[in-house]
N, C-alpha and C. Protein backbone atom coordinates (compact mmCIF):
# COMPACT_ATOMS: atom_id res chain seq x y z
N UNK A 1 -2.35 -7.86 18.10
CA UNK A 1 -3.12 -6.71 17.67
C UNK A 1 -4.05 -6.33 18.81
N UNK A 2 -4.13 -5.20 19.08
CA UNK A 2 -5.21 -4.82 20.27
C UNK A 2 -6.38 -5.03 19.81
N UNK A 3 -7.38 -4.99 21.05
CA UNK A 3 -8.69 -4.85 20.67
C UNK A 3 -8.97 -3.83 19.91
N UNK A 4 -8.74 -2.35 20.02
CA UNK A 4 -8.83 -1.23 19.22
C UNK A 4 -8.79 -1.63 17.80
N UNK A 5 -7.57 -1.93 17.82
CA UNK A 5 -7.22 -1.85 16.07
C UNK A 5 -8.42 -3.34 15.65
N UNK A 6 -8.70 -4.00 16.34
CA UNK A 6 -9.35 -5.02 15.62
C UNK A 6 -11.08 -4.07 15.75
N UNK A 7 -11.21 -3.57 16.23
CA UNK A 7 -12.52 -2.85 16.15
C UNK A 7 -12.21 -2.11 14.98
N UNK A 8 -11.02 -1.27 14.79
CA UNK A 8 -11.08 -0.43 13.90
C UNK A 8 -10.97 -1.01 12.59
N UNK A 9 -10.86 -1.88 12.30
CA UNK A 9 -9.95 -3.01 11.10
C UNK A 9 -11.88 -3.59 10.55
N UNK A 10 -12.91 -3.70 11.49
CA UNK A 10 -14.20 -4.50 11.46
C UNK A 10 -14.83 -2.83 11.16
N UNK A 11 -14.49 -1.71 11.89
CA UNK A 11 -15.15 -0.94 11.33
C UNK A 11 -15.23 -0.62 9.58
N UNK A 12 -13.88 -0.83 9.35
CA UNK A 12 -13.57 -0.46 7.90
C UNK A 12 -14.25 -1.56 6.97
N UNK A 13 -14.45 -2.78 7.25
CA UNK A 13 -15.30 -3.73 6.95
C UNK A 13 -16.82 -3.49 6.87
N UNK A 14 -17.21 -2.84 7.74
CA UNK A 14 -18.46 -2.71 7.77
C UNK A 14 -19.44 -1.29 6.98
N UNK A 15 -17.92 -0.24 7.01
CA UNK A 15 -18.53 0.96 6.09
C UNK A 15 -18.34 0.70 4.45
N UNK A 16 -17.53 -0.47 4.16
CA UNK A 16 -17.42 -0.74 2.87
C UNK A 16 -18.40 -0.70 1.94
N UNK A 17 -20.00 -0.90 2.31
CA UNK A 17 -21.00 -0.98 1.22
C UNK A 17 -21.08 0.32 1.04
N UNK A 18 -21.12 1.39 2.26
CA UNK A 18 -21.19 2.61 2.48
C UNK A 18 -20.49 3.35 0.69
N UNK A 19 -19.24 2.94 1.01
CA UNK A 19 -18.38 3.37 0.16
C UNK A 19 -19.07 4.09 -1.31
N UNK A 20 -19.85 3.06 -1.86
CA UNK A 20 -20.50 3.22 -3.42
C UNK A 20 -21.11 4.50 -3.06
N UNK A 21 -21.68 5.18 -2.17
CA UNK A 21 -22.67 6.00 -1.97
C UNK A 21 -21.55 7.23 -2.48
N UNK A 22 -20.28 7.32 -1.86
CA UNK A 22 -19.52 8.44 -1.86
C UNK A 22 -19.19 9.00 -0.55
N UNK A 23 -20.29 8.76 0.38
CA UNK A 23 -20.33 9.08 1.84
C UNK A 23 -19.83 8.21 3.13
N UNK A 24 -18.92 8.67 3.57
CA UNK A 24 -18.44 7.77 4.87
C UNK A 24 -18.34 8.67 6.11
N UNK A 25 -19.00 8.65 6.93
CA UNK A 25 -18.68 8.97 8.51
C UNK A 25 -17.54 9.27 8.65
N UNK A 26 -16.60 10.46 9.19
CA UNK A 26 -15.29 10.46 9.70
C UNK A 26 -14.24 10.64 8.51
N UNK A 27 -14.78 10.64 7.38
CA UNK A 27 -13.98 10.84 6.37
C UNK A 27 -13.54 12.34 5.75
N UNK A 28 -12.60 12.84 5.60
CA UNK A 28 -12.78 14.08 4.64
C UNK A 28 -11.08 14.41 4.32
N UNK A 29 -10.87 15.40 3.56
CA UNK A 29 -10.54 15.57 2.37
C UNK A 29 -9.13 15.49 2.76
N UNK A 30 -8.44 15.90 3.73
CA UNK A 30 -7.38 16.06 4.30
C UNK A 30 -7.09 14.37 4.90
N UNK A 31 -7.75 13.82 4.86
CA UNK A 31 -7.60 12.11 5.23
C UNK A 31 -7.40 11.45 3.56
N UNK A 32 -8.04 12.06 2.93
CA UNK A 32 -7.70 11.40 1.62
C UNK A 32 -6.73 12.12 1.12
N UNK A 33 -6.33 12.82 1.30
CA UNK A 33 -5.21 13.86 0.61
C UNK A 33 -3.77 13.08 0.99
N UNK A 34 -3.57 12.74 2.37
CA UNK A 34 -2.81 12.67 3.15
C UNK A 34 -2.41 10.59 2.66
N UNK A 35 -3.18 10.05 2.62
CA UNK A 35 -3.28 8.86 1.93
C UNK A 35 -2.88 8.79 0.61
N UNK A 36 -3.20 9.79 -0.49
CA UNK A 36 -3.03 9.83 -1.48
C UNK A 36 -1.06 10.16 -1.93
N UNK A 37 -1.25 11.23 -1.02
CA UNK A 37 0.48 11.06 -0.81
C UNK A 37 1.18 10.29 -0.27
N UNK A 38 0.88 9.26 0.38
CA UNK A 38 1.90 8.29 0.77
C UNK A 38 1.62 7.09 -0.46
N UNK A 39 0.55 7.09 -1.07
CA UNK A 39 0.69 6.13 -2.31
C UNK A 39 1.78 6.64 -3.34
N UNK A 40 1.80 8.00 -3.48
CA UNK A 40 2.64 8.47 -4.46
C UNK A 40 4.18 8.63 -4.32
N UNK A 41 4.32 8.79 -2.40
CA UNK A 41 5.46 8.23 -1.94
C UNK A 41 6.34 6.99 -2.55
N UNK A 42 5.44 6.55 -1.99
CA UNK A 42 5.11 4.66 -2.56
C UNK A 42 5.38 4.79 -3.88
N UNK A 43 5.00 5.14 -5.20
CA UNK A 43 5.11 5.13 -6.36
C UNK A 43 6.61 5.57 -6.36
N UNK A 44 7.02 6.51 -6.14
CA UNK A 44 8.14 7.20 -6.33
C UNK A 44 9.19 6.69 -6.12
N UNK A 45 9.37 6.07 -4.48
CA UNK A 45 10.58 5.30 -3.91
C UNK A 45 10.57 3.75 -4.65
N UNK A 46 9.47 3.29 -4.85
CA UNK A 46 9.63 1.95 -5.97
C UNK A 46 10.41 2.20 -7.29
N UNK A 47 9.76 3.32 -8.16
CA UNK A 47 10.36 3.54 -9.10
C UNK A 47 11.90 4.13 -9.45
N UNK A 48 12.18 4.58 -7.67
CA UNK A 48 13.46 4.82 -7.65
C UNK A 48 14.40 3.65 -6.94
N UNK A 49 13.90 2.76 -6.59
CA UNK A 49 14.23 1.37 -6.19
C UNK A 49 15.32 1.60 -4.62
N UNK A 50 14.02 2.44 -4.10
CA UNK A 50 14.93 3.11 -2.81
C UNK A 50 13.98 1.83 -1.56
N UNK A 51 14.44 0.91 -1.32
CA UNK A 51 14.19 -0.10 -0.35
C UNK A 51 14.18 1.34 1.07
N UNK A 52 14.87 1.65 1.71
CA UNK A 52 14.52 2.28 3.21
C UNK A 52 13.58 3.42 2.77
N UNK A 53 13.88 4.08 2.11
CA UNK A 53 12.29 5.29 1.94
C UNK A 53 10.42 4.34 1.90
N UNK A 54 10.84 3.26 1.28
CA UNK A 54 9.83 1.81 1.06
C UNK A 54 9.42 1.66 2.63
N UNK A 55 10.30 1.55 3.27
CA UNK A 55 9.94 0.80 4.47
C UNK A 55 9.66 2.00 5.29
N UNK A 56 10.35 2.93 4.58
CA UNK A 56 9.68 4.03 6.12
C UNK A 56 8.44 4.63 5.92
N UNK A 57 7.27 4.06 5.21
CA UNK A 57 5.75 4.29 4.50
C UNK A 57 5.26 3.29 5.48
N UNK A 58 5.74 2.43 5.75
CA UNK A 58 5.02 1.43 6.96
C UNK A 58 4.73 1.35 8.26
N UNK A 59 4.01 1.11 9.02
CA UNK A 59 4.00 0.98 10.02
C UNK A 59 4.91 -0.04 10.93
N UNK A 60 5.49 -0.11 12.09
CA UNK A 60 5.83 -0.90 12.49
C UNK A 60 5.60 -2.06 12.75
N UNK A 61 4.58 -2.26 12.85
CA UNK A 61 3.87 -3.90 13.25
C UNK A 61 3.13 -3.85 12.17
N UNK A 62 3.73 -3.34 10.54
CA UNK A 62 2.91 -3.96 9.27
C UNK A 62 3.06 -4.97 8.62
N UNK A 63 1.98 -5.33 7.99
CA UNK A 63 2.59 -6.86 6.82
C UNK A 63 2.47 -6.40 5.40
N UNK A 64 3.17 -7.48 4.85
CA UNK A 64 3.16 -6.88 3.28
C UNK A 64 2.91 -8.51 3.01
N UNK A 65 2.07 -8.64 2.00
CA UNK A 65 1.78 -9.84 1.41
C UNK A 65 1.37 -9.62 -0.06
N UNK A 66 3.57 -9.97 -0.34
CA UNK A 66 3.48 -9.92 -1.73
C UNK A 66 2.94 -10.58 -2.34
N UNK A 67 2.66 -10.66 -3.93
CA UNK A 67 2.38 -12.01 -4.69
C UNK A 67 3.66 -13.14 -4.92
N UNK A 68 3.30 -13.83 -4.95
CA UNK A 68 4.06 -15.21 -5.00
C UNK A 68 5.22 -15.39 -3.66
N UNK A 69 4.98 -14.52 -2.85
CA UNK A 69 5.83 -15.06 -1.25
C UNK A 69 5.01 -14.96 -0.26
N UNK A 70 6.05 -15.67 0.82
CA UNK A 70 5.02 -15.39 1.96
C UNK A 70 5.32 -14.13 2.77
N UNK A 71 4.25 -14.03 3.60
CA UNK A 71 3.92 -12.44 4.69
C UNK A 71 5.34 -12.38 5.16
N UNK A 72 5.76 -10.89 4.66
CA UNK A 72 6.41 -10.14 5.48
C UNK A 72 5.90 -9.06 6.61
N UNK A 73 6.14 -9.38 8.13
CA UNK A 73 5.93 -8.79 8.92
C UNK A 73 6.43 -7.41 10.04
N UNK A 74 6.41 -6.41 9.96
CA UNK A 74 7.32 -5.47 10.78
C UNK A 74 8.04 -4.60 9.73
N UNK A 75 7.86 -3.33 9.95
CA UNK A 75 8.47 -2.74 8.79
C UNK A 75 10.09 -2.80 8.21
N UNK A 76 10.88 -3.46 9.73
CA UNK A 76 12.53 -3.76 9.53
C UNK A 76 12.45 -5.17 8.23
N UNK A 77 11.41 -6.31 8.32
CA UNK A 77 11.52 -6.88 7.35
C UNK A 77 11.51 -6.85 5.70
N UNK A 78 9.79 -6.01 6.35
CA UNK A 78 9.56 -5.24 5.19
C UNK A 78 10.08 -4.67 4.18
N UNK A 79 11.29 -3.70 4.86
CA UNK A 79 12.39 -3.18 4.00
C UNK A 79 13.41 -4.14 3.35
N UNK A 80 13.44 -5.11 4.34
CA UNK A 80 14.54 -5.96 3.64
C UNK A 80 14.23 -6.72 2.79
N UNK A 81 12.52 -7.40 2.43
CA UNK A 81 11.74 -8.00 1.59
C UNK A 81 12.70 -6.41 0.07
N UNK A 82 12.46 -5.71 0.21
CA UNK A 82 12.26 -4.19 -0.58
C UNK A 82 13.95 -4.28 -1.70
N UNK A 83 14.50 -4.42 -0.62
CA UNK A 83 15.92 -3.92 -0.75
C UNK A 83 16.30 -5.70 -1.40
N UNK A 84 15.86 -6.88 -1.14
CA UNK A 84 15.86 -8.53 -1.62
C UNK A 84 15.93 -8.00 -3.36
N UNK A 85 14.69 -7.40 -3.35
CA UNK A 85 13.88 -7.29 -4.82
C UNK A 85 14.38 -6.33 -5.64
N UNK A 86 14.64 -5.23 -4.99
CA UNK A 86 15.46 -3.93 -6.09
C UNK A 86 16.92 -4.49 -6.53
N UNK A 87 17.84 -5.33 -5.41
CA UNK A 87 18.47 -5.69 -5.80
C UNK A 87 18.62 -6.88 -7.25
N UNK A 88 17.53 -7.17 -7.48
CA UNK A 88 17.14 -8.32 -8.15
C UNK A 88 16.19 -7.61 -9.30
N UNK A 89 15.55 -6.39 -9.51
CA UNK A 89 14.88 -5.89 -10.48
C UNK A 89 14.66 -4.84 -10.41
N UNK A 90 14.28 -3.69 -11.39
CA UNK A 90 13.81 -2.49 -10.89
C UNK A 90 11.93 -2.63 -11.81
N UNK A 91 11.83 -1.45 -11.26
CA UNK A 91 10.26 -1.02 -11.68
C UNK A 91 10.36 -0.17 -12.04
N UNK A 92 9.60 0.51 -12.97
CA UNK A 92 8.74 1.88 -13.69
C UNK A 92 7.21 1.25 -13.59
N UNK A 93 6.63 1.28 -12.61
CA UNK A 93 5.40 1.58 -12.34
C UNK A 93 4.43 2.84 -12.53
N UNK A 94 3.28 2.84 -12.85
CA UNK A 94 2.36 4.34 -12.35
C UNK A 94 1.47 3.39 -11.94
N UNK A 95 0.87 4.43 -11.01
CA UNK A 95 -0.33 3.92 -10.16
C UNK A 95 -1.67 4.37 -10.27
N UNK A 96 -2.61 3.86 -10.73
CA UNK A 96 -3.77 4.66 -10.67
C UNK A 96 -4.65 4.55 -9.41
N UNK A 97 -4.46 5.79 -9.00
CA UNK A 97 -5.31 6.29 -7.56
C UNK A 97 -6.41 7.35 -7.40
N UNK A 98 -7.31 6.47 -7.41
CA UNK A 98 -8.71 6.91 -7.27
C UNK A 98 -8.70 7.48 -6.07
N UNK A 99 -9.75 9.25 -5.54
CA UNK A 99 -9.56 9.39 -4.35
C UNK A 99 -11.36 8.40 -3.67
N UNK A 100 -12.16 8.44 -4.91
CA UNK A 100 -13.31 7.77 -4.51
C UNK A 100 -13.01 6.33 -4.14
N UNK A 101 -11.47 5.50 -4.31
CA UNK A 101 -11.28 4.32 -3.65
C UNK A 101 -10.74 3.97 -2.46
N UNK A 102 -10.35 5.51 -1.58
CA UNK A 102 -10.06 5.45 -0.63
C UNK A 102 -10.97 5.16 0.71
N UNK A 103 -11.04 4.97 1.76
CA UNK A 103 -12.20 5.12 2.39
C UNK A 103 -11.70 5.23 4.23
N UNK A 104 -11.92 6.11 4.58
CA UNK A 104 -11.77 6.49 5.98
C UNK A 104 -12.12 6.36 7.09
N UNK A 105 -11.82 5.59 8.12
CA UNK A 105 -13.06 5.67 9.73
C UNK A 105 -11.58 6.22 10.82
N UNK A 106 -11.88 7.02 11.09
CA UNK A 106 -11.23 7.33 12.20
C UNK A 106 -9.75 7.42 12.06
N UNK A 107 -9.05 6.64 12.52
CA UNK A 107 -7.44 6.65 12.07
C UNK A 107 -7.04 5.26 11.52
N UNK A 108 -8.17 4.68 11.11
CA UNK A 108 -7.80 3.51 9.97
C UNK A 108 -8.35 3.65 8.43
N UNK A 109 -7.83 3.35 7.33
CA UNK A 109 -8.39 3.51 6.13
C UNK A 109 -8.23 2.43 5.51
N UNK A 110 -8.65 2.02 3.96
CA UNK A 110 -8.55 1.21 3.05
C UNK A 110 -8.45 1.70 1.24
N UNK A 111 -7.87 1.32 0.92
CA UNK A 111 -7.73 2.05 -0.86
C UNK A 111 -7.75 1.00 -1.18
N UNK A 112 -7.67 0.91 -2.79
CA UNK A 112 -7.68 -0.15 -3.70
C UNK A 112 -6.99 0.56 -5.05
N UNK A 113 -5.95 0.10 -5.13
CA UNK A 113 -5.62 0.68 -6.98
C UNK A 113 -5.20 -0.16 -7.69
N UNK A 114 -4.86 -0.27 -8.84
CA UNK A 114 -3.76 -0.52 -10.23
C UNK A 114 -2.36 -0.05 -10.55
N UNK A 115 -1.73 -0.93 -10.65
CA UNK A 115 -0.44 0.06 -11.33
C UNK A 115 -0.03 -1.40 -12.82
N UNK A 116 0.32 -0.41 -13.58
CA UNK A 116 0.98 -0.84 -14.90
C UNK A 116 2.37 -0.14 -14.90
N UNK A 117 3.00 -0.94 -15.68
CA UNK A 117 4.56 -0.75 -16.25
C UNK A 117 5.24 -1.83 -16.33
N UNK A 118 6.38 -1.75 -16.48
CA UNK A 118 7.30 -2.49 -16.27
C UNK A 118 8.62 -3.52 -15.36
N UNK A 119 8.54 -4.85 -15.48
CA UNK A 119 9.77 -5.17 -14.40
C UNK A 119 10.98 -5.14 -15.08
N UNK A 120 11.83 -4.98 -15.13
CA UNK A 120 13.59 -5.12 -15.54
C UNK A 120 14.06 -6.22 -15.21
N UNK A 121 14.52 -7.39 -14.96
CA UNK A 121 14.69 -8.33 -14.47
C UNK A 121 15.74 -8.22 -14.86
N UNK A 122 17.39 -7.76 -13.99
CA UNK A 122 18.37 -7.85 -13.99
C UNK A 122 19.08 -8.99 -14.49
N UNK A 123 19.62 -10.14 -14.10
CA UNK A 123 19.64 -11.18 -14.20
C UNK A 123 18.95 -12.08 -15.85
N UNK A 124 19.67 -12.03 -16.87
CA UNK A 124 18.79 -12.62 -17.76
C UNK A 124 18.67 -10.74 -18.74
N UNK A 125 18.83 -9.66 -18.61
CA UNK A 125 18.44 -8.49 -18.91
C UNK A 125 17.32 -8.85 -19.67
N UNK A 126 15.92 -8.99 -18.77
CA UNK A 126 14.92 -8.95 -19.23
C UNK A 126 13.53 -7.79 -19.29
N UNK A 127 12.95 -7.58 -20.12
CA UNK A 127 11.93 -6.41 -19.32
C UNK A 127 10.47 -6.85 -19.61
N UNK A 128 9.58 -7.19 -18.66
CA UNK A 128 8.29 -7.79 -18.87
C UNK A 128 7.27 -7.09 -18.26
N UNK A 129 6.27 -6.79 -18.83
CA UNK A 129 4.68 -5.98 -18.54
C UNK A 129 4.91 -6.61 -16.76
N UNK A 130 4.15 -5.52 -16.09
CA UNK A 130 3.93 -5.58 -14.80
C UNK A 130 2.36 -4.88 -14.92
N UNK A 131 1.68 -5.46 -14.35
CA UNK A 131 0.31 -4.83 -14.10
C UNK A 131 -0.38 -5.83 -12.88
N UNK A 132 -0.71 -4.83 -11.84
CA UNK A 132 -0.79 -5.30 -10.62
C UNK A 132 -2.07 -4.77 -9.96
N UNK A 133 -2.85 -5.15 -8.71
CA UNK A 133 -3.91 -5.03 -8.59
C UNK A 133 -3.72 -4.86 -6.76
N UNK A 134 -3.88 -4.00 -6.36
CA UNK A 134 -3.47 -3.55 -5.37
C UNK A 134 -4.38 -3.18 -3.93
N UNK A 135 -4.38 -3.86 -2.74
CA UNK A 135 -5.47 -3.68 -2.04
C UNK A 135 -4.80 -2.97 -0.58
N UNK A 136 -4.43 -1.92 0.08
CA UNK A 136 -4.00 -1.10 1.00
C UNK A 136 -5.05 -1.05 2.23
N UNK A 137 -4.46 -1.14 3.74
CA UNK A 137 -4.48 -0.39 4.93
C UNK A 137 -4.11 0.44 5.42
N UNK A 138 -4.40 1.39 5.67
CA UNK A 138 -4.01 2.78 6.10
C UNK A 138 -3.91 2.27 7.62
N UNK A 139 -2.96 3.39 8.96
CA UNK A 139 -3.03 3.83 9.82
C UNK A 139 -2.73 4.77 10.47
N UNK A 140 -3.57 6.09 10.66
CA UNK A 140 -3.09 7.06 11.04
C UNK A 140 -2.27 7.13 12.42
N UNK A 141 -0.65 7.31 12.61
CA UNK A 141 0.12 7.61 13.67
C UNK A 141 0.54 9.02 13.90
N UNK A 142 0.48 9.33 15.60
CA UNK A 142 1.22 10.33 15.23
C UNK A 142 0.72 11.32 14.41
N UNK A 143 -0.41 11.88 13.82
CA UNK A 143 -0.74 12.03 12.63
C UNK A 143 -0.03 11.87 11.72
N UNK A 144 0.18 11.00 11.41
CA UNK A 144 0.97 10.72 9.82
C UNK A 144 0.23 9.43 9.30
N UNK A 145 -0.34 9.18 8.20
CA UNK A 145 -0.25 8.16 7.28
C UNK A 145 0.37 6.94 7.30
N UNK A 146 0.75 5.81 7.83
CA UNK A 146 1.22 4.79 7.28
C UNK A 146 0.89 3.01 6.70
N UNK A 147 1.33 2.62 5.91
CA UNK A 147 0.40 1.52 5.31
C UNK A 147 0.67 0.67 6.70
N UNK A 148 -0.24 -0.08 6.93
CA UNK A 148 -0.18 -1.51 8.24
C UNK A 148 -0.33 -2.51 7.41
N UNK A 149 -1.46 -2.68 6.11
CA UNK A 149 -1.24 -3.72 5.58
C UNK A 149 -1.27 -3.65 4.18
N UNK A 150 -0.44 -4.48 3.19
CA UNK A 150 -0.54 -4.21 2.16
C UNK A 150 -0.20 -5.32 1.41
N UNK A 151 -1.31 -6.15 0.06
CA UNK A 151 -1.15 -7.06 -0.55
C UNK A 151 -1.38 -6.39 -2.20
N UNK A 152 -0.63 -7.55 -2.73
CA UNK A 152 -0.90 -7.16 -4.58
C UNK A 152 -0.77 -8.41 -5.26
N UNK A 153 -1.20 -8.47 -6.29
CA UNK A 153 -1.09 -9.63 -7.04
C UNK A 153 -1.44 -9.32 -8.64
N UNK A 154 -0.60 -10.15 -9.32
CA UNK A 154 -0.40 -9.67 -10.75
C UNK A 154 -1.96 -9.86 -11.33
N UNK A 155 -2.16 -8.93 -12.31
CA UNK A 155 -3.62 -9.12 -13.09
C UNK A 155 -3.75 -10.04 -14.33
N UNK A 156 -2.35 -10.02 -14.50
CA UNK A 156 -2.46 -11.01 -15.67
C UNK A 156 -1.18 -11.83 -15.67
């Protein structure tokens, strides 16, 4: 990781108390807009259990740190972590996305959401509550949006 991105990664750390106020330096509406659609990306290609549309929301040198595995690194894995799992279950997820949980410095960000629904568990034809708790990195490339890091873990 460069020095940059690790400055930028400590900046987003450090405007976090900021956050409650509503006000962040460098932030505005077209940065949250633009975030907000790649979550819904995200919502969409899960629920359509499209593994490469999944991976192309990532950055290249991103991690994903699902619940109950270990870090997937690089978005070529990433996808294949994607495409492991659809093959093995689908989702009907929704996501609840706050734009006040987003938070912006420059061309790095951070969100936080929820999603509820359902897993399918192929295998066994099972279908069990999914409700998940969701903590996101943004990085603006290129101008475009993409997650660099992204962890979740079940709420219940």
């Amino acid at each position: 990781m460069s020095i940059q991105k690790l400055i930028a990664y400590g900046a987003i750390v450090s405007i976090a108390s900021m956050s409650a106020s509503g006000t962040v330096l460098g932030q505005t509406s077209d940065d949250v807009q633009g975030i907000i659609r790649v979550l819904e990306s995200y919502e969409q290609f899960v629920n359509a259990g499209d593994a490469q549309s999944v991976g192309g929301l990532y950055a290249s040198d991103a991690i994903l740190l699902p619940d109950r595995f270990d870090a997937f690194e690089g978005a070529e894995n990433i996808t294949g972590f994607y495409a492991f799992a659809f093959d093995a279950l689908s989702l009907e997820l929704e996501f609840d996305i706050d734009p006040s949980d987003i938070i912006v410095s420059g061309d790095v960000a951070y969100a936080t959401t929820t999603s509820v629904g359902t897993r399918f568990i192929k295998e066994g034809n099972q279908t069990v509550p999914e409700i998940n708790r969701e903590l996101w990195v943004f990085e603006e490339i290129d101008g475009e949006w993409k997650i660099a890091r992204y962890c979740f873990n079940q709420s219940q």
